[in-house]
Protein backbone atom coordinates (compact mmCIF):
# COMPACT_ATOMS: atom_id res chain seq x y z
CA UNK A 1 92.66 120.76 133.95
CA UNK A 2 92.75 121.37 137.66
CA UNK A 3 89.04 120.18 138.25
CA UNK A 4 89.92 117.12 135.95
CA UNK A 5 93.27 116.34 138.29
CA UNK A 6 90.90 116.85 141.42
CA UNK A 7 87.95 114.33 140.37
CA UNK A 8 91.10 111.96 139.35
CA UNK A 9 92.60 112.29 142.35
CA UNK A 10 89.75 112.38 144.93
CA UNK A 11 89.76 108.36 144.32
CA UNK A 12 93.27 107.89 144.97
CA UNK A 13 92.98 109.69 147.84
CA UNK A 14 90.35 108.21 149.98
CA UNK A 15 91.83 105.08 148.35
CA UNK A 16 95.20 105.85 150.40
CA UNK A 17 93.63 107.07 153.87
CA UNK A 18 91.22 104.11 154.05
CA UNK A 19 94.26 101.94 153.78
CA UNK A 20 96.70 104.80 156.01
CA UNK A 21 93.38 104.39 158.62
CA UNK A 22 92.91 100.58 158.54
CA UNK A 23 96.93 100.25 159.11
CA UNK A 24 97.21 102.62 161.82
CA UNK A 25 94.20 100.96 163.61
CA UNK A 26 95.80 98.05 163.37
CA UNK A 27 99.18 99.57 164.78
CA UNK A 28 96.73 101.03 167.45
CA UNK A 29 95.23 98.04 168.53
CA UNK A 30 98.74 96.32 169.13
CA UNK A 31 100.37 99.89 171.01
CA UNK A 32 102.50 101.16 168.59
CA UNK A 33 100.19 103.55 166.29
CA UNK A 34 99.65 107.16 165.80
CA UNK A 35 97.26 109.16 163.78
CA UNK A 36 100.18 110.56 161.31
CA UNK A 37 98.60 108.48 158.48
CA UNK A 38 95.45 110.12 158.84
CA UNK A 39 96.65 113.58 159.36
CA UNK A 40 98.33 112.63 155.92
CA UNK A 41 95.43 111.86 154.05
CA UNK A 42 93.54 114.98 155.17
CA UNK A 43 96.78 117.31 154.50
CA UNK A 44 96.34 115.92 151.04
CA UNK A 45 93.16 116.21 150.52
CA UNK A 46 93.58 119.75 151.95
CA UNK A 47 95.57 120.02 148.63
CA UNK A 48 93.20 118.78 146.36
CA UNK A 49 90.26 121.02 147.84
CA UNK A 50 92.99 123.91 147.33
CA UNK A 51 93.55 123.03 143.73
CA UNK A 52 97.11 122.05 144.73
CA UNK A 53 97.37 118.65 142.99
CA UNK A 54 101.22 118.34 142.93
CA UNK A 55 101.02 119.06 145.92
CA UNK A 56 98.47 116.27 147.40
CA UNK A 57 99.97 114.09 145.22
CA UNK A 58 103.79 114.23 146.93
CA UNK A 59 101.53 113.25 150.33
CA UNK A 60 99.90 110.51 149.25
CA UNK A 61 103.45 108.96 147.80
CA UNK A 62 104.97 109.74 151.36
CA UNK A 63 102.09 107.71 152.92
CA UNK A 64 102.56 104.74 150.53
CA UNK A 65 106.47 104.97 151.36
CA UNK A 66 104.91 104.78 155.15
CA UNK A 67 102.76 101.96 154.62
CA UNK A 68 103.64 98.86 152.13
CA UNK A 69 99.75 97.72 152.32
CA UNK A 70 99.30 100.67 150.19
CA UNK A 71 100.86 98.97 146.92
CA UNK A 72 97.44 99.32 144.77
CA UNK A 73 97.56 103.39 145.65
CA UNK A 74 101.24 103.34 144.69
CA UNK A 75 100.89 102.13 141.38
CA UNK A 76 97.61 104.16 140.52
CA UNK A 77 99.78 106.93 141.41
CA UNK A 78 102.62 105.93 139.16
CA UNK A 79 100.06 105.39 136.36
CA UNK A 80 98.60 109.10 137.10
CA UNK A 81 102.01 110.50 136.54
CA UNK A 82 102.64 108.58 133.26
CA UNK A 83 98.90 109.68 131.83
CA UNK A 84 100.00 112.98 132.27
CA UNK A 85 102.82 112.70 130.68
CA UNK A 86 105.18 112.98 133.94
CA UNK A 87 107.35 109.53 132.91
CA UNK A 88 110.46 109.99 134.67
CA UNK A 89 107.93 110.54 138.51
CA UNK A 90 106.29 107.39 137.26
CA UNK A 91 109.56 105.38 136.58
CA UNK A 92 110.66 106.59 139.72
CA UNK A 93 107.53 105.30 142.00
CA UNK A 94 107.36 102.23 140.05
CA UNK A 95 110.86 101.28 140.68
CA UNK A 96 111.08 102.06 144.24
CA UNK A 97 107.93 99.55 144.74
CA UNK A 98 109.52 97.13 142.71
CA UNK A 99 112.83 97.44 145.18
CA UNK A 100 110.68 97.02 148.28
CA UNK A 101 111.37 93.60 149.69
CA UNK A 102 108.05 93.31 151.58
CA UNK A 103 106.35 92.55 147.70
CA UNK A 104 105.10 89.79 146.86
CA UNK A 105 105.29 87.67 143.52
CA UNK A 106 102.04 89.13 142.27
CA UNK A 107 102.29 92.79 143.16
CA UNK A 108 106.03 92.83 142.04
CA UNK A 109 104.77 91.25 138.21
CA UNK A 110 102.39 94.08 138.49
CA UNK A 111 104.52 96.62 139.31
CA UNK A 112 106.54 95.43 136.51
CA UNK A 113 104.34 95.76 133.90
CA UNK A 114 103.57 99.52 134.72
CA UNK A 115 107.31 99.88 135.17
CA UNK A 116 107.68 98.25 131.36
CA UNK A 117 105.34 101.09 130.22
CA UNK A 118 106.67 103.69 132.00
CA UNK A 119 110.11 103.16 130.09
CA UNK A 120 107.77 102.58 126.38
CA UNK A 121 106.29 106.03 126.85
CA UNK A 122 109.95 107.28 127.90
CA UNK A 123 111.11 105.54 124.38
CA UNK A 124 113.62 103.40 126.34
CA UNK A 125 112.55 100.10 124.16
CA UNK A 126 115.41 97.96 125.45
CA UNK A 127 114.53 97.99 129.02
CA UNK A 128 111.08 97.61 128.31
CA UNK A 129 111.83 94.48 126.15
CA UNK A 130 114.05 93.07 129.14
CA UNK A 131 110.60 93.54 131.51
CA UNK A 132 108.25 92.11 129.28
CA UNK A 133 110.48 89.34 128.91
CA UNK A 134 110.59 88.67 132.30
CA UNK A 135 106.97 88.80 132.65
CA UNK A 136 106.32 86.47 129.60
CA UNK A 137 107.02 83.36 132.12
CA UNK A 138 104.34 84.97 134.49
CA UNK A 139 101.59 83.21 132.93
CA UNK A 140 99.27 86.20 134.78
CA UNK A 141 100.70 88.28 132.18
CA UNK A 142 102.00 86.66 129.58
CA UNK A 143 99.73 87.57 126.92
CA UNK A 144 100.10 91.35 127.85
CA UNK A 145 103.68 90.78 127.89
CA UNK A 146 103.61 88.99 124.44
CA UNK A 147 101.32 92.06 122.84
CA UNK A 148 103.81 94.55 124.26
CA UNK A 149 106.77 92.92 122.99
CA UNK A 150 105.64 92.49 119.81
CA UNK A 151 105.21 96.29 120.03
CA UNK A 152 108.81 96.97 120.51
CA UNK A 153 109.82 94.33 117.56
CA UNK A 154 107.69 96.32 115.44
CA UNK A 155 108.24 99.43 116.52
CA UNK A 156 112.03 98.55 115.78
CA UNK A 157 111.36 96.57 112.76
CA UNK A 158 112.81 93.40 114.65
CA UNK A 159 111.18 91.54 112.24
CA UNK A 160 112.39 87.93 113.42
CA UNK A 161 111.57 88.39 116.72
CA UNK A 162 108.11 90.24 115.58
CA UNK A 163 107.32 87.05 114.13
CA UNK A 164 108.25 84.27 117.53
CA UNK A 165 106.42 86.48 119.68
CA UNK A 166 103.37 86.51 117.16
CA UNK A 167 103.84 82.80 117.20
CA UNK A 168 103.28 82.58 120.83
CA UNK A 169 100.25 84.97 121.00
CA UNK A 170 97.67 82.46 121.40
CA UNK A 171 95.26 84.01 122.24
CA UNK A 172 94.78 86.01 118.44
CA UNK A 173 92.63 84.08 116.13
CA UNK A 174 94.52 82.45 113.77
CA UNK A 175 93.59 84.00 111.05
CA UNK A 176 94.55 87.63 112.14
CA UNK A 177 97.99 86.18 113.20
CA UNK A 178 98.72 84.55 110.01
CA UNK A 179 97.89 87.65 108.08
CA UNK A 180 100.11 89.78 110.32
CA UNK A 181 103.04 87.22 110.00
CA UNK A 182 102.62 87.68 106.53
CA UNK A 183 103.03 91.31 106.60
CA UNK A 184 106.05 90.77 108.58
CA UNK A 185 107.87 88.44 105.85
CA UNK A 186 107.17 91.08 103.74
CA UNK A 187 108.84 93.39 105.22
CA UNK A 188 111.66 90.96 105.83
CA UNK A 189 111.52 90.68 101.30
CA UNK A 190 111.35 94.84 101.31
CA UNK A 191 114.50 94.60 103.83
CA UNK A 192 116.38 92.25 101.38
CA UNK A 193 115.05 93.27 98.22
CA UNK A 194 117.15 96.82 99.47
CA UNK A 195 120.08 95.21 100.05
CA UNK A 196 119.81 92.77 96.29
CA UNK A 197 119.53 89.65 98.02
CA UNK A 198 116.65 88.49 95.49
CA UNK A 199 117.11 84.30 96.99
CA UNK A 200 116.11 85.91 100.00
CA UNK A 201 113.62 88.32 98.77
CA UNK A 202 111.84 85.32 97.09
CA UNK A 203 112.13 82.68 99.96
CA UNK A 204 110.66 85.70 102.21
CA UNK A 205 107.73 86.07 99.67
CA UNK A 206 107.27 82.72 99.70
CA UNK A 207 106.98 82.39 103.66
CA UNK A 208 104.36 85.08 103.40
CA UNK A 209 102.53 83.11 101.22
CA UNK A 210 103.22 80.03 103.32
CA UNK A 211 101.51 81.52 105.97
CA UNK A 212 98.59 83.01 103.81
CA UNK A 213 98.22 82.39 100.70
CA UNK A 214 95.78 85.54 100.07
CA UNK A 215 98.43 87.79 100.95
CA UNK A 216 97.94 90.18 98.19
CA UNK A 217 101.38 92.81 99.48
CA UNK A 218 103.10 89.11 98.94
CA UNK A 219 101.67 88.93 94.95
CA UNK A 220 102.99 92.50 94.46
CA UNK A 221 106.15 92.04 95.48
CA UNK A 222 106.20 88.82 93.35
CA UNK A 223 105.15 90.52 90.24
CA UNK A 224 107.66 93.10 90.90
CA UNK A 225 110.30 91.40 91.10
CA UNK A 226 109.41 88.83 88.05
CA UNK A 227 109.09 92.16 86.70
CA UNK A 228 112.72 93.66 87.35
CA UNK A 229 113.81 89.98 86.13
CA UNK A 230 112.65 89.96 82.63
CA UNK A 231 110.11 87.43 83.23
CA UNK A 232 107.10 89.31 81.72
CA UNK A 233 104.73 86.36 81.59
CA UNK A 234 105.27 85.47 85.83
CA UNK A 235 104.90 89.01 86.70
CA UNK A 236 101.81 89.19 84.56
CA UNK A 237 100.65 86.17 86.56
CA UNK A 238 101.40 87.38 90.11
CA UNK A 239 99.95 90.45 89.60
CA UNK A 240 96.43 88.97 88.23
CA UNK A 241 96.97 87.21 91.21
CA UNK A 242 97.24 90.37 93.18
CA UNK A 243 94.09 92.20 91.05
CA UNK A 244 92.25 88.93 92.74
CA UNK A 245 92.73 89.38 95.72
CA UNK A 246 92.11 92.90 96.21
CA UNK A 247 90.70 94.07 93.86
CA UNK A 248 90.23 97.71 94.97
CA UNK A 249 93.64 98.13 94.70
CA UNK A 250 94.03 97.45 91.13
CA UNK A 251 95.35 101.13 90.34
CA UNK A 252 98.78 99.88 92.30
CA UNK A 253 99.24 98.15 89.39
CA UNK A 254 97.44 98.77 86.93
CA UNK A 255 99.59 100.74 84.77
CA UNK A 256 102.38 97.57 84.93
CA UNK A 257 100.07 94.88 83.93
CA UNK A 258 99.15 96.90 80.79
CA UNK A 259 102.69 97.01 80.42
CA UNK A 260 102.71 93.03 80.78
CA UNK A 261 100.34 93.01 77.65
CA UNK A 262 101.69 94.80 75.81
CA UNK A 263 105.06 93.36 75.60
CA UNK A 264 103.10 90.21 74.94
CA UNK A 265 101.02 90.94 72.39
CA UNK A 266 97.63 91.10 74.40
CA UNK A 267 96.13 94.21 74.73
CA UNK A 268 92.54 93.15 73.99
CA UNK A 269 92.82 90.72 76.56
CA UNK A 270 93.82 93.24 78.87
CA UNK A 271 90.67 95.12 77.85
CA UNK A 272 88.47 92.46 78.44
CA UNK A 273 89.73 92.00 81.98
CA UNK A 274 89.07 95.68 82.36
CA UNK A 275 85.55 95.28 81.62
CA UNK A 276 85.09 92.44 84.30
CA UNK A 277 86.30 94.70 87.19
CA UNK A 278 84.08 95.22 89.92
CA UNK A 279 82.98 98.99 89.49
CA UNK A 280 84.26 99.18 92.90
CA UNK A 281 87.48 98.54 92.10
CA UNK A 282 87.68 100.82 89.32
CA UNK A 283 90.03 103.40 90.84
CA UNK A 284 91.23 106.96 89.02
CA UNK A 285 94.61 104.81 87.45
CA UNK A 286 92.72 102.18 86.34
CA UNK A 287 89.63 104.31 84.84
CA UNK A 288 92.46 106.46 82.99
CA UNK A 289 94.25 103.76 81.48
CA UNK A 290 91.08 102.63 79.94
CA UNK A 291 90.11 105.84 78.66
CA UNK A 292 93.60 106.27 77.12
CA UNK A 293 93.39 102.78 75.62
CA UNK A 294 89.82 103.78 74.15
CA UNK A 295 91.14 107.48 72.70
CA UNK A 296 93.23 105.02 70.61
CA UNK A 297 90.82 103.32 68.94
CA UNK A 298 88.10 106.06 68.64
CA UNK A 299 87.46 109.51 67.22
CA UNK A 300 87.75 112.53 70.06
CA UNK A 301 83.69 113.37 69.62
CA UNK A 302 82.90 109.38 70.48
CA UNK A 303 85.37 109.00 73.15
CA UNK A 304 83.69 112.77 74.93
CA UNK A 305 80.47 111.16 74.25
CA UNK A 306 81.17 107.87 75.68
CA UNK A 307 82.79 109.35 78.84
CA UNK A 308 79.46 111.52 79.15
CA UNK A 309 76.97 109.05 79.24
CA UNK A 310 78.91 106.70 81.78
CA UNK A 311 79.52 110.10 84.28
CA UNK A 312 75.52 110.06 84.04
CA UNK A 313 75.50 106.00 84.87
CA UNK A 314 78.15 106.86 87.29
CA UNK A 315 79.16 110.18 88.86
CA UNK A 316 82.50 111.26 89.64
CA UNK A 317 84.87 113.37 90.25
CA UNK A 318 87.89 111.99 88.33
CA UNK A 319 85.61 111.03 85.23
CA UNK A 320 84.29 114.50 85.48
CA UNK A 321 88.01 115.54 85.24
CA UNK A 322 88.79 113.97 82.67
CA UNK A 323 85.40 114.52 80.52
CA UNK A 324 86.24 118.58 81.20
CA UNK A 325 89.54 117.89 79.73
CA UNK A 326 89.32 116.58 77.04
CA UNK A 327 85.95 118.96 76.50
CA UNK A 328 88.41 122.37 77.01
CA UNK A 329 90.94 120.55 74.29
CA UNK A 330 88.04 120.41 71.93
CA UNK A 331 87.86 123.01 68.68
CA UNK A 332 84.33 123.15 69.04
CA UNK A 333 83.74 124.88 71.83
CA UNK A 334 83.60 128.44 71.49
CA UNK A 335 85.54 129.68 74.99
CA UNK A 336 87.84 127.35 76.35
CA UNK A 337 89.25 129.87 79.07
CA UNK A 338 86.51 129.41 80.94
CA UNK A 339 86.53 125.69 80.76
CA UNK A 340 89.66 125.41 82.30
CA UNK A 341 88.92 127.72 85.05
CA UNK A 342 86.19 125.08 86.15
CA UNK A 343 88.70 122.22 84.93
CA UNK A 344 90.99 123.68 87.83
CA UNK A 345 88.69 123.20 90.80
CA UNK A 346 87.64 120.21 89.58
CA UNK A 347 91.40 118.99 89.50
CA UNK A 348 91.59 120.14 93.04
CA UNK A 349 88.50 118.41 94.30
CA UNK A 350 89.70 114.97 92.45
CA UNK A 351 92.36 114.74 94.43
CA UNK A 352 90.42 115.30 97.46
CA UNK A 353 89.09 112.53 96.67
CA UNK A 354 91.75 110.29 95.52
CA UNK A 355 93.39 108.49 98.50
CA UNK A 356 93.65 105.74 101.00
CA UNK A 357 91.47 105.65 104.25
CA UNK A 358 92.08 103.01 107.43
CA UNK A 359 88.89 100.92 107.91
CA UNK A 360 89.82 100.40 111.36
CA UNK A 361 90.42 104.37 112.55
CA UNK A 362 89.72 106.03 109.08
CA UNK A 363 93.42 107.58 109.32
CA UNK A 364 93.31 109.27 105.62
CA UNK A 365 96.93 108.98 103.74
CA UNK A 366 97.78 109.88 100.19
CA UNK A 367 100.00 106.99 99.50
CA UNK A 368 99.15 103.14 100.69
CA UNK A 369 100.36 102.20 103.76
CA UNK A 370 100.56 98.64 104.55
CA UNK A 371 100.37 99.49 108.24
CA UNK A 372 98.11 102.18 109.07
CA UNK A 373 100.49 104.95 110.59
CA UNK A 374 97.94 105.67 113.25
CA UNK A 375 96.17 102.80 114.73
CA UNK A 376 99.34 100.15 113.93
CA UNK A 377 96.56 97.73 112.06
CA UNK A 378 97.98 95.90 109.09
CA UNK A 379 96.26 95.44 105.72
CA UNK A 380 93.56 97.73 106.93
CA UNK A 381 93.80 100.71 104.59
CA UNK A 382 91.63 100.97 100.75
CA UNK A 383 90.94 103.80 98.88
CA UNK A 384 88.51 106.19 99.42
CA UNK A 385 86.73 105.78 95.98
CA UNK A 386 86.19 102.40 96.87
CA UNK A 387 84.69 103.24 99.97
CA UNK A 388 80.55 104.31 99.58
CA UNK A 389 81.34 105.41 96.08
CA UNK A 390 80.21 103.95 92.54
């Protein structure tokens, strides 16, 4: 750590005598310098060589406090502090450069927005979101200012205001902002649907959709709620609709669109769209409901056998599973025991496998997450078997 700090800080420090020695040469020149800048300097760098970073580091703020030409070295030293997880020293420098007078419009913006981060790694949002909206009519930083305040709205699910500040972010394609407006309506329908507002939870849906129309978290919610309404045939609809879009997440709803049928009558229909499924998309849900569906209508030796030859066609762990299953359930074989000792691990390793896995950082979750928990990217997360796998 200490050889780390002292390559880290070596910069900083020649940064902050070569602007101590160019001031007091100046001062020298006109009769009224001394050489305390550079003493300062080397009395840090003393420090540094001595593997006294806290040390050097108190030095080189004094010199900036002696010096206001030394603004760049001020705030690199306020950004050291917050890296290291010292916020309060870095709140501290940056708002004693911000009070300095002798600033002008450009350093004081800067010192601003490393004052606005300062208080997001302390956690004080508010005060953040008052600097950032200061800085959004700097039109220096106004897109930083707009990406850091849509941060905070999200952060705080400020949903409304998430979605302005989006708005003004021109410099996202359009494409990646519509899609994350989207995800924000829906959140605005999840926040309504709570509360039984279902006007509200539909005319947030159908913003969503508004914005983009192959917002497939927008057909869920849809279908969902048709479904919770009674109206079988709409939610049947929206969550087709849903299966369309993206279709490796079929097993989210799999199990409610065979419900769908069968209140309607349509089971082999349902079948049929089984069959058309991208193998891709045929997740653990969806492969068992088709299994279960096909134990119905065949004898146990031809369903076994069926499963068999499409684990040869198409290896897997949850088909394996369930082949072993229904193989240790079977009177023909002679010791069972054993069968489910090996049906065990192979339990275990399915659900390794089953799962959801951010394309963008390849965060792994059991559940789906709409935004990935790690990276903040929305709509970014699929299932592992639909990633590489058959």
């Amino acid at each position: 750590m200490i050889e780390y700090l002292f390559w880290l800080l070596l910069p900083v420090a020649a940064a902050s005598g070569w602007f101590a020695a160019r001031s007091s040469f100046k001062k020298q020149q006109s009769g009224t310098g001394s050489d305390c800048p550079q003493k300062g300097y080397f009395k840090g760098l003393n420090y540094i060589l001595n593997e006294q970073p806290d040390k050097a580091i108190e030095v080189f703020v004094e010199m900036v406090q002696v010096d206001s030409e030394t603004v760049e070295t001020h705030l690199a030293l306020g950004n050291l502090f917050r890296k290291r997880g010292e916020v309060d020293r870095a709140i501290r420098i940056h708002q004693n450069l911000i009070a300095r007078p002798t600033l002008n419009v450009s350093q004081r913006a800067h010192a601003l927005v490393e004052l606005g981060q300062d208080y997001m790694s302390a956690g004080l949002l508010d005060r953040a979101e008052n600097i950032f909206c200061e800085l959004v009519e700097n039109s220096r930083y106004k897109a930083l200012a707009l990406r850091y305040l849509k941060d905070i709205y999200q952060s705080e699910k400020e949903w409304d205001n998430a979605i302005k500040v989006l708005r003004r972010m021109s410099d996202l394609p359009r494409t990646v902002r519509n899609k994350t407006i989207a995800q924000y309506y829906c959140e605005l329908a999840e926040q309504a649907r709570e509360t039984g507002d279902v006007p509200l939870v539909k005319r947030h849906l159908k913003q969503a959709i508004g914005v983009d129309p192959q917002c497939a978290r927008a057909s869920m919610l849809q279908g969902e709620l048709e479904w919770e309404s009674g109206n079988v045939k709409n939610a049947l609809r929206c969550y087709e609709r849903f299966i369309s879009q993206s279709p490796e997440l079929s097993d989210e709803v799999i199990e409610r669109v065979y419900d769908c049928h069968q209140q309607l009558n349509s089971v082999k229909k349902f079948l049929a769209d089984l069959r058309r499924l991208p193998e891709a998309a045929v997740g653990p849900v969806t492969r068992r409901v088709g299994l279960r569906l096909h134990s119905n209508t065949d004898d146990e030796k031809s369903y076994r056998d069926a499963i068999y030859a499409a684990l040869e066609d198409h290896p897997s762990l949850s088909l394996t599973e369930n082949w072993l299953e229904l193989l240790s359930e079977s009177k023909e074989i002679d010791s069972p025991a054993e069968l489910h000792k090996l049906l065990s691990v192979i339990t275990r390793l399915a659900d390794e496998d089953e799962g959801y896995r951010c394309q963008h950082c390849g965060y792994v979750a059991k559940s789906l997450h709409w935004l990935c928990p790690s990276c903040k990217h929305w709509d970014s997360t699929i299932p592992i078997n639909a990633i590489g796998n058959p």
